[in-house]
PDB file of N, CA and C in Angstrom:
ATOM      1  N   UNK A   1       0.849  -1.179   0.000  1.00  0.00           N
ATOM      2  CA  UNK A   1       0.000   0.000   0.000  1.00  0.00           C
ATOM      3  C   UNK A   1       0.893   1.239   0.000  1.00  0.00           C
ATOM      4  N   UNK A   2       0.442   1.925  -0.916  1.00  0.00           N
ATOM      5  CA  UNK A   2       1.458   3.346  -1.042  1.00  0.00           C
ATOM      6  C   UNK A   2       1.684   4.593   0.530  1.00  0.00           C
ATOM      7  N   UNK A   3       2.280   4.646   0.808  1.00  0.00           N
ATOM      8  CA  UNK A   3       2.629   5.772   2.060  1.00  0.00           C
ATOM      9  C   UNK A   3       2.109   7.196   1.703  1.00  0.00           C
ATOM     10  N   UNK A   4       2.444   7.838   0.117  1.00  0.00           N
ATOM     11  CA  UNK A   4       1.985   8.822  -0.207  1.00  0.00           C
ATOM     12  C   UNK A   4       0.543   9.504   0.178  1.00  0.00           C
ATOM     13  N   UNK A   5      -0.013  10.373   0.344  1.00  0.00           N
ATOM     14  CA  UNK A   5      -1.248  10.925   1.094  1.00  0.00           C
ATOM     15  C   UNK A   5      -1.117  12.570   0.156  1.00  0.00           C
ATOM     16  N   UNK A   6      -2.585  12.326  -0.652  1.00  0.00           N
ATOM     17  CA  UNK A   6      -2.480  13.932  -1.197  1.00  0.00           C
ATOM     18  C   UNK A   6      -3.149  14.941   0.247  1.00  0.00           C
ATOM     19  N   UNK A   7      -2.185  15.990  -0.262  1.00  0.00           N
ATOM     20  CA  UNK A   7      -2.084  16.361   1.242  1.00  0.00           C
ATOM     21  C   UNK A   7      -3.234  17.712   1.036  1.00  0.00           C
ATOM     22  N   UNK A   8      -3.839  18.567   1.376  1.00  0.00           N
ATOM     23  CA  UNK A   8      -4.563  19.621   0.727  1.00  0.00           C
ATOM     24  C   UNK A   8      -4.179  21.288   2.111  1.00  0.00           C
ATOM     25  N   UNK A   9      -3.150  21.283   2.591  1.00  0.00           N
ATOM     26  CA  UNK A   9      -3.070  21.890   3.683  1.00  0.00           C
ATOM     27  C   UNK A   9      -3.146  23.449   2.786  1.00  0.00           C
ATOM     28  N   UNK A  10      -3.312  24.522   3.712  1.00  0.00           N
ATOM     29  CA  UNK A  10      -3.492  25.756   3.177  1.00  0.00           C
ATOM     30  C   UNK A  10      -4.337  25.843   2.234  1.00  0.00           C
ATOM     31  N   UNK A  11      -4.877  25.088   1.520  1.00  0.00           N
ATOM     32  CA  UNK A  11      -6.164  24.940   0.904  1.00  0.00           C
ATOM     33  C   UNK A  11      -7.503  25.309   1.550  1.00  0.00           C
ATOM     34  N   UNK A  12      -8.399  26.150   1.324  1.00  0.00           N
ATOM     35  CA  UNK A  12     -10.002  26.466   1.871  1.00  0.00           C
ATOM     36  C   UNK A  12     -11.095  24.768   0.648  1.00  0.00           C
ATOM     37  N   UNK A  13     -12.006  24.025   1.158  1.00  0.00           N
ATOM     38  CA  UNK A  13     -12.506  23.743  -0.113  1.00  0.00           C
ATOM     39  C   UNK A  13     -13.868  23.631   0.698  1.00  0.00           C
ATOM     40  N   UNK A  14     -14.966  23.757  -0.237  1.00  0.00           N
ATOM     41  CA  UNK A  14     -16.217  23.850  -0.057  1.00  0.00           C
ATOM     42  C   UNK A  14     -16.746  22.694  -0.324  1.00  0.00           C
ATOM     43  N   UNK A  15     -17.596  21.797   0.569  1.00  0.00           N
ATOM     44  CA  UNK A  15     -17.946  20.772   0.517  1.00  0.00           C
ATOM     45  C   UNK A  15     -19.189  20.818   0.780  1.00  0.00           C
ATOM     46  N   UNK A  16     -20.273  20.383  -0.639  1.00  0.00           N
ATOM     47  CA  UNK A  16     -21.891  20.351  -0.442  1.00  0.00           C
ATOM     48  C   UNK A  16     -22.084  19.283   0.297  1.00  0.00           C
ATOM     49  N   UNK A  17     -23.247  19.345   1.316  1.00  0.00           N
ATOM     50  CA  UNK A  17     -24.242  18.480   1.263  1.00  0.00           C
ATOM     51  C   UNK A  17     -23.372  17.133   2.717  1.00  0.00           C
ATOM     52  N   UNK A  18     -22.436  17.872   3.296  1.00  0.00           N
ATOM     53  CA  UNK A  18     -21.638  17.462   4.113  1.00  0.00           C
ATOM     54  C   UNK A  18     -21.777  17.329   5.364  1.00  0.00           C
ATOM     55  N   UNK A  19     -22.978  17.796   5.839  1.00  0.00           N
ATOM     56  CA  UNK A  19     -23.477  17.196   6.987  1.00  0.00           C
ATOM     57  C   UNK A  19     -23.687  15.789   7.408  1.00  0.00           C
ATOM     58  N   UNK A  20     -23.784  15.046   6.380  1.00  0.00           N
ATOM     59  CA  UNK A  20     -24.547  13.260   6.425  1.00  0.00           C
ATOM     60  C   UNK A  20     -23.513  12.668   5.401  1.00  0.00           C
ATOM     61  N   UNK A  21     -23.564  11.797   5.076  1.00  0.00           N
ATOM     62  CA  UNK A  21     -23.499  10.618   4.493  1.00  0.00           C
ATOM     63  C   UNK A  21     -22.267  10.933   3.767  1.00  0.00           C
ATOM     64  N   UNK A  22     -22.910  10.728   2.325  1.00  0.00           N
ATOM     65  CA  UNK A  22     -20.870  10.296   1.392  1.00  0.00           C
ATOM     66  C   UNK A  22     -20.321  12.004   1.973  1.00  0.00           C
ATOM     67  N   UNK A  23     -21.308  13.230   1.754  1.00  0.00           N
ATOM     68  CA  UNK A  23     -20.175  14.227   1.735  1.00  0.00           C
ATOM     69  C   UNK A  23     -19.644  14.777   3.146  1.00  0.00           C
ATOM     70  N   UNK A  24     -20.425  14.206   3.870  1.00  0.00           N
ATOM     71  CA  UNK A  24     -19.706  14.153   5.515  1.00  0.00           C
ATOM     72  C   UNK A  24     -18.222  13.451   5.415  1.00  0.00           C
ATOM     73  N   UNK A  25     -18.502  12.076   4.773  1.00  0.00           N
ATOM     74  CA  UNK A  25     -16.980  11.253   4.699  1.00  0.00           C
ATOM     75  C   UNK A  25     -16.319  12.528   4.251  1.00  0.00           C
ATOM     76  N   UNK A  26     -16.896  13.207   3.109  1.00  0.00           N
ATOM     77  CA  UNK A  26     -15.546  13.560   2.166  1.00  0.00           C
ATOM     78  C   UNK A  26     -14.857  14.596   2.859  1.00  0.00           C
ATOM     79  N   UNK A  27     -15.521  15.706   3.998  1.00  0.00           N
ATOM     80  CA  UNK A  27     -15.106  16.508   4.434  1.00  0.00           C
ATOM     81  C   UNK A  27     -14.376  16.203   5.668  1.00  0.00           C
ATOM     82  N   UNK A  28     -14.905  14.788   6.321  1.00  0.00           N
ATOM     83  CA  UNK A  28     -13.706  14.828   7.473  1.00  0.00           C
ATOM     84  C   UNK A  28     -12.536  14.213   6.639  1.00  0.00           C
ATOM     85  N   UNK A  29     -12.428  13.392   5.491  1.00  0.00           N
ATOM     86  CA  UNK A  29     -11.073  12.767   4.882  1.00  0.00           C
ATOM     87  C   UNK A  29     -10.126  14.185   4.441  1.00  0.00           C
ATOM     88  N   UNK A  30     -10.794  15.160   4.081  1.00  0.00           N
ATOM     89  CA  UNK A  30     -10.457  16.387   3.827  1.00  0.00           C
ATOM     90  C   UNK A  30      -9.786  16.807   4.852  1.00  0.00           C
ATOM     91  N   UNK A  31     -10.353  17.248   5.786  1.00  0.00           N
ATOM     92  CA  UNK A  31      -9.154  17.273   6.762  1.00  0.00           C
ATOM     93  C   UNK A  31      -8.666  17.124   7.248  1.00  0.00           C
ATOM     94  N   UNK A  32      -8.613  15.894   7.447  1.00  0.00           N
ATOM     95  CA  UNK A  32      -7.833  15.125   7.866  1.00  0.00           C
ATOM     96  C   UNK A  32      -6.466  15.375   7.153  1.00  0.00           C
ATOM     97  N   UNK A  33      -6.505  15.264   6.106  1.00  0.00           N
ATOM     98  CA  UNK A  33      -5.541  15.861   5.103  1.00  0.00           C
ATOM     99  C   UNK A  33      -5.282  17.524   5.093  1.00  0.00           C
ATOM    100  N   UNK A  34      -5.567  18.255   5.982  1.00  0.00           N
ATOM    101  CA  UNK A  34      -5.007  19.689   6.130  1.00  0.00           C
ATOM    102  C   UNK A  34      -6.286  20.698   5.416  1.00  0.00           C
ATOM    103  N   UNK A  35      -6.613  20.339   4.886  1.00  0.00           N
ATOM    104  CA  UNK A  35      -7.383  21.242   4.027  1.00  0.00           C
ATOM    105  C   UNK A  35      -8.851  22.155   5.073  1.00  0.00           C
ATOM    106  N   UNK A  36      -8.388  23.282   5.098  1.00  0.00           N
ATOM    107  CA  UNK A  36      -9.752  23.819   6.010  1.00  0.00           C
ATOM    108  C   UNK A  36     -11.037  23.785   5.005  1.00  0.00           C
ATOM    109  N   UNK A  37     -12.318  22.874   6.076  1.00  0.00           N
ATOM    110  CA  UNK A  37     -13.379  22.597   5.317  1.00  0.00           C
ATOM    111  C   UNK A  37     -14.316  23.597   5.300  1.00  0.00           C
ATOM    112  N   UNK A  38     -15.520  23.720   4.260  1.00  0.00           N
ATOM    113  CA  UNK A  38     -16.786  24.811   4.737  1.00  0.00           C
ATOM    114  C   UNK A  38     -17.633  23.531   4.685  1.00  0.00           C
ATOM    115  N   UNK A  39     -18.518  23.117   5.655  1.00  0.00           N
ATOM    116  CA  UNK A  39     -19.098  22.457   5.734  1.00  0.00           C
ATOM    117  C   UNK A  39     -20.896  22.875   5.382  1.00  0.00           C
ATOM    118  N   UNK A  40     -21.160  22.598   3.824  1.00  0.00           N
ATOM    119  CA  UNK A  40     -22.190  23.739   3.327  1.00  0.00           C
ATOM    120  C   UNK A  40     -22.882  22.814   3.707  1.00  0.00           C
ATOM    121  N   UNK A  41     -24.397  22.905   4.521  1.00  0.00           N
ATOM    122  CA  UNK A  41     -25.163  22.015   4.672  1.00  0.00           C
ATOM    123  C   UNK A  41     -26.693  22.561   5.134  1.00  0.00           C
ATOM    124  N   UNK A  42     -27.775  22.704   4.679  1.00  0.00           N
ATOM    125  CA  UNK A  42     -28.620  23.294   5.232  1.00  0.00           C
ATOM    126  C   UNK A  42     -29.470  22.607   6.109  1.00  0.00           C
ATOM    127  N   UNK A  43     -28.978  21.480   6.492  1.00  0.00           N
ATOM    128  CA  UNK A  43     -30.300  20.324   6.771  1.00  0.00           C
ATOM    129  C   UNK A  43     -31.205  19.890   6.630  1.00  0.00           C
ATOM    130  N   UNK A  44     -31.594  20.146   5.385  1.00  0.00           N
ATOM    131  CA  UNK A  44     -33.017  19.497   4.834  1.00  0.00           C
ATOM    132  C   UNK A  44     -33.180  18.331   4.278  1.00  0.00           C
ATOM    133  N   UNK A  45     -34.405  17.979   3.908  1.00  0.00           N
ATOM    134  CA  UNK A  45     -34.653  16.440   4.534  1.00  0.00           C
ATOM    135  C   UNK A  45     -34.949  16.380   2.793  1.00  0.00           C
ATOM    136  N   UNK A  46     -34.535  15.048   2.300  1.00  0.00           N
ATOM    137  CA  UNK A  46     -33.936  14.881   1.207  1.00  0.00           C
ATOM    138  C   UNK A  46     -35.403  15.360  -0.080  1.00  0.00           C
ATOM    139  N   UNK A  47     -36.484  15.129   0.434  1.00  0.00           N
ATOM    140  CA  UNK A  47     -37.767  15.999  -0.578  1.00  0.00           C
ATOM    141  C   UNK A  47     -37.086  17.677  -0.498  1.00  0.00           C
ATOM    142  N   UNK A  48     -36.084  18.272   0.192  1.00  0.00           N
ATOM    143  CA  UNK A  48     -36.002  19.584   0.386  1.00  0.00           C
ATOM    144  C   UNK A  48     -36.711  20.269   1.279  1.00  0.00           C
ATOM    145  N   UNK A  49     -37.537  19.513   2.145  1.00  0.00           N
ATOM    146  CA  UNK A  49     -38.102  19.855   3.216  1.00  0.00           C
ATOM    147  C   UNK A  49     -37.778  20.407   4.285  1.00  0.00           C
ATOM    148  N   UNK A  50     -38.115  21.295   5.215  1.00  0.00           N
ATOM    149  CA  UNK A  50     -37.093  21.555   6.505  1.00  0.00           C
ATOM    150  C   UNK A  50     -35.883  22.217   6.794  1.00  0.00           C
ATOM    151  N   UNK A  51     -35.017  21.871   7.542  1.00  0.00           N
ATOM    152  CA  UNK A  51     -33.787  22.804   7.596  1.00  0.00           C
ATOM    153  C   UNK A  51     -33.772  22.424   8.935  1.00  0.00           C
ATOM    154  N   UNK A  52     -32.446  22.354   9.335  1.00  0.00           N
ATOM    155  CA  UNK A  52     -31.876  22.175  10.432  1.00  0.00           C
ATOM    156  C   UNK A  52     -30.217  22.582  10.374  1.00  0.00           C
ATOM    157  N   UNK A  53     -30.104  23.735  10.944  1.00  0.00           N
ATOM    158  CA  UNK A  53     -28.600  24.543  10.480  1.00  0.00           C
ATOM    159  C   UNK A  53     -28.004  24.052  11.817  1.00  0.00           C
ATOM    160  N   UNK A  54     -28.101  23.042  12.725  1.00  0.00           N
ATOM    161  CA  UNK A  54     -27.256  22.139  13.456  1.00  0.00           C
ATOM    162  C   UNK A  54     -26.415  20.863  12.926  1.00  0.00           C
ATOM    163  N   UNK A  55     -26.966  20.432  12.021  1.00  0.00           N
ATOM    164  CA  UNK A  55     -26.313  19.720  10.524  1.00  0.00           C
ATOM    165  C   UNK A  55     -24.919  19.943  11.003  1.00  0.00           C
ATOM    166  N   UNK A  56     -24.946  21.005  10.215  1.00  0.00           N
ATOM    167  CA  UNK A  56     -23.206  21.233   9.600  1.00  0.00           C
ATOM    168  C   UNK A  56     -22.969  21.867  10.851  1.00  0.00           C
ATOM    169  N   UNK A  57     -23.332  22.478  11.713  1.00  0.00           N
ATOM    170  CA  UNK A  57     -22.741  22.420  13.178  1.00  0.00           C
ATOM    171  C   UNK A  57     -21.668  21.034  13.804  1.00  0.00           C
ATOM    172  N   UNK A  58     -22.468  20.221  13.655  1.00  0.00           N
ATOM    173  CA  UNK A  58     -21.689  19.026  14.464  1.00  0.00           C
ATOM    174  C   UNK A  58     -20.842  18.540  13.483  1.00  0.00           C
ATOM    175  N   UNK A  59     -20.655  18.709  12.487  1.00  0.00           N
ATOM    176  CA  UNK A  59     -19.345  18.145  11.325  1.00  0.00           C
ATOM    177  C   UNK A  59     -18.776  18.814  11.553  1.00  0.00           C
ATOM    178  N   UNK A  60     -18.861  20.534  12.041  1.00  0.00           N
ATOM    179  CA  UNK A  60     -17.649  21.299  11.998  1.00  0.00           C
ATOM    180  C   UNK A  60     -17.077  20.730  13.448  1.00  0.00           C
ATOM    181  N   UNK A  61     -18.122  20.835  14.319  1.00  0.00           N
ATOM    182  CA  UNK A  61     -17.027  19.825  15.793  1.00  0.00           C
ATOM    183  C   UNK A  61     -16.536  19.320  15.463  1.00  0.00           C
ATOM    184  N   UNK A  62     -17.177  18.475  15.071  1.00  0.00           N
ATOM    185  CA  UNK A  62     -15.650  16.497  14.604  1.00  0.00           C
ATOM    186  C   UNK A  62     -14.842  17.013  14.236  1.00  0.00           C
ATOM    187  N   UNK A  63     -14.749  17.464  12.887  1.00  0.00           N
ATOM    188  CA  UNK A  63     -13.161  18.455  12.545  1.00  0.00           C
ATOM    189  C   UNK A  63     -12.305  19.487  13.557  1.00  0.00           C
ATOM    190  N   UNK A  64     -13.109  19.814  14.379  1.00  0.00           N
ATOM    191  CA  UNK A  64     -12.054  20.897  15.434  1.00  0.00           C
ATOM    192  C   UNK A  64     -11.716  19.887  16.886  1.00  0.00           C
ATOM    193  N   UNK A  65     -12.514  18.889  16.773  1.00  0.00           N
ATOM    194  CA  UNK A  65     -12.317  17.798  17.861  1.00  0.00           C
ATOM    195  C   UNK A  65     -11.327  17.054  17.556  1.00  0.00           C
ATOM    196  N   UNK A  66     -11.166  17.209  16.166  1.00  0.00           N
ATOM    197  CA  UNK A  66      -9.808  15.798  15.692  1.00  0.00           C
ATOM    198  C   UNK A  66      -8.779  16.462  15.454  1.00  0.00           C
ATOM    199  N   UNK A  67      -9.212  18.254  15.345  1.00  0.00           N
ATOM    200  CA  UNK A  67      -7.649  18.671  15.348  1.00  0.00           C
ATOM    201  C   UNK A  67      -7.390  19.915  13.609  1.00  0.00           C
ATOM    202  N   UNK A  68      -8.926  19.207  13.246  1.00  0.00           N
ATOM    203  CA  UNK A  68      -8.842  20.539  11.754  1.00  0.00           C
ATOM    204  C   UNK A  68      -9.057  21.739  12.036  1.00  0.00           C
ATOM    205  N   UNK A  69      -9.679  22.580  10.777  1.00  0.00           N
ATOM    206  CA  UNK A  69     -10.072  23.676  10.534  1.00  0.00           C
ATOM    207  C   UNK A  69     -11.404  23.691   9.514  1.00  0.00           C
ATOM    208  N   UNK A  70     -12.365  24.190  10.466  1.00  0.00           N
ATOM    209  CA  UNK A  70     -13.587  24.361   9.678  1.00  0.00           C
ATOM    210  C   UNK A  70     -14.804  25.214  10.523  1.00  0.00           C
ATOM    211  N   UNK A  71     -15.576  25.895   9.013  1.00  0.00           N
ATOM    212  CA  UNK A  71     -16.586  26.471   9.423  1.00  0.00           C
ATOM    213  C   UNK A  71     -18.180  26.045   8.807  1.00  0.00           C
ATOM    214  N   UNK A  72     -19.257  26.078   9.705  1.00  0.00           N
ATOM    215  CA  UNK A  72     -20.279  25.849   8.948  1.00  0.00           C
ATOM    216  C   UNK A  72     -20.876  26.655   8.012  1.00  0.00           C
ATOM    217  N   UNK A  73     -21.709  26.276   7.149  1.00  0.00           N
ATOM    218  CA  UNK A  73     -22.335  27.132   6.241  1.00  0.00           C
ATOM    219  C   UNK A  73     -23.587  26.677   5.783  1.00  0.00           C
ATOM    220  N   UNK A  74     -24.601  27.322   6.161  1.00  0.00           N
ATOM    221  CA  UNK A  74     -26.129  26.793   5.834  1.00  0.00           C
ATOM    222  C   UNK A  74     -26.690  27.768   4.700  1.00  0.00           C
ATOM    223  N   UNK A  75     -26.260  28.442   4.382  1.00  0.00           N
ATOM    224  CA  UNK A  75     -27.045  29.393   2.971  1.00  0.00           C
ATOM    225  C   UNK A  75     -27.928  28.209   1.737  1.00  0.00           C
ATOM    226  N   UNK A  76     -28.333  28.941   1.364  1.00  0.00           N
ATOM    227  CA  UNK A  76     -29.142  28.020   0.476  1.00  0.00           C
ATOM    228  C   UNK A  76     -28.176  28.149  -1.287  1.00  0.00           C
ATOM    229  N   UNK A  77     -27.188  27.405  -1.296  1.00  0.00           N
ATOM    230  CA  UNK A  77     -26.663  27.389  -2.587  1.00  0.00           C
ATOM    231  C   UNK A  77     -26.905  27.206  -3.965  1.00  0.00           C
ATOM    232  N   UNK A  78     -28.716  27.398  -4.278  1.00  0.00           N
ATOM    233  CA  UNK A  78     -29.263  27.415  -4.926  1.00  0.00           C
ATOM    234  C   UNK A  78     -29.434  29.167  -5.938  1.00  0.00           C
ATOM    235  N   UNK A  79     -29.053  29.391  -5.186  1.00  0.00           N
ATOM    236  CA  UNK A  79     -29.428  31.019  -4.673  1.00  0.00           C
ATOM    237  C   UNK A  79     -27.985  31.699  -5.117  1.00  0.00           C
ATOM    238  N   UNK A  80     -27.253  32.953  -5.962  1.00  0.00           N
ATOM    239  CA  UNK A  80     -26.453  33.274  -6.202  1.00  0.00           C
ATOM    240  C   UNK A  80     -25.409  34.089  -5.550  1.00  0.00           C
ATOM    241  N   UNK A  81     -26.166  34.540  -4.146  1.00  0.00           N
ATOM    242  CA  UNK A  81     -25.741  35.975  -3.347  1.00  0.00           C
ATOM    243  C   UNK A  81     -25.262  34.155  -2.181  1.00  0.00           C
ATOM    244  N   UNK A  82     -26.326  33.380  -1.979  1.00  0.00           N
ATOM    245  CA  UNK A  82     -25.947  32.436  -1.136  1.00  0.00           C
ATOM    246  C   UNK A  82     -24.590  31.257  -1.481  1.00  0.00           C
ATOM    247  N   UNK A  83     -24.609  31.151  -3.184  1.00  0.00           N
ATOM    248  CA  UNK A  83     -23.162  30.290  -3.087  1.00  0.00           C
ATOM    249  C   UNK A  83     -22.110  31.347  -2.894  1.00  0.00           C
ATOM    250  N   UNK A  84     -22.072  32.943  -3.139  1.00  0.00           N
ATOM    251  CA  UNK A  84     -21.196  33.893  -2.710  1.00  0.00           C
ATOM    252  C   UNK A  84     -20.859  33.599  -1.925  1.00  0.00           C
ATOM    253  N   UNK A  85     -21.287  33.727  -0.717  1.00  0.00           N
ATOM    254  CA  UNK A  85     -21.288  33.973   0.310  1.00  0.00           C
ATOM    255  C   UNK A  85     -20.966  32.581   1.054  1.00  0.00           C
ATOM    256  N   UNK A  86     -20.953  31.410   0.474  1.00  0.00           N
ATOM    257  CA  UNK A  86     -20.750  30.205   1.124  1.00  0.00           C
ATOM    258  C   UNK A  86     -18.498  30.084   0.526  1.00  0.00           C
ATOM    259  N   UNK A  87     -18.660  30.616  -1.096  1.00  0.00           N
ATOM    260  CA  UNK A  87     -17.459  30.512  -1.175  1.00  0.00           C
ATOM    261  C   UNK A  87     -16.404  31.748  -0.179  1.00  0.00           C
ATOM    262  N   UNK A  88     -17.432  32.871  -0.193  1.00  0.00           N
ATOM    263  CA  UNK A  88     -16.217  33.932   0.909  1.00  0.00           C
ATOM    264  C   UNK A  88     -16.263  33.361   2.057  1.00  0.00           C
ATOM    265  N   UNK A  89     -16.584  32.485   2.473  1.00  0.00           N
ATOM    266  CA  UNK A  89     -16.366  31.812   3.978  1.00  0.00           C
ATOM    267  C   UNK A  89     -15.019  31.167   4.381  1.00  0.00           C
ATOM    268  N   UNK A  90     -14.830  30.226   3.293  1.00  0.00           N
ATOM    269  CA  UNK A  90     -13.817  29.798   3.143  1.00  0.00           C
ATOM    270  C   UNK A  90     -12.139  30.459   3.233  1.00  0.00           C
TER     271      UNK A  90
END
């Protein structure tokens, strides 16, 4: 098995939908690897229903609990002023 590890440190990257499931993985593997995450997540329930902006709250813990860098972001990235504003976070 290779030792090499792409590393992403000093890097900001924006990660949709990262509260739950595959893009939760992808954002703690992210930093795990250095890279400070935005954890964009609005919490809504997969019809688009709802909202729960505690979501991406507790992904940004795990990452500052294990030792990363990250902030949440609940804007609605549908919306043009809202993916702005999700990428100036970063």
């Amino acid at each position: 098995m290779p030792t090499d590890e792409v590393r992403f440190d000093g890097r900001a990257i924006l990660v949709t939908g990262s509260g739950r499931g595959l893009g939760r993985s992808h954002a703690m593997l992210l930093a795990s690897r250095g890279a400070k995450v935005v954890v964009a997540d609005s919490g809504v329930n997969v019809d688009g229903s709802g909202g729960d902006a505690s979501v991406a709250k507790l992904v940004v813990d795990e990452i500052r609990t294990a030792g990363g860098e990250a902030v949440a972001c609940d804007v609605n990235l549908a919306d043009e002023q809202g993916a702005r504003s999700a990428a100036a976070s970063g």
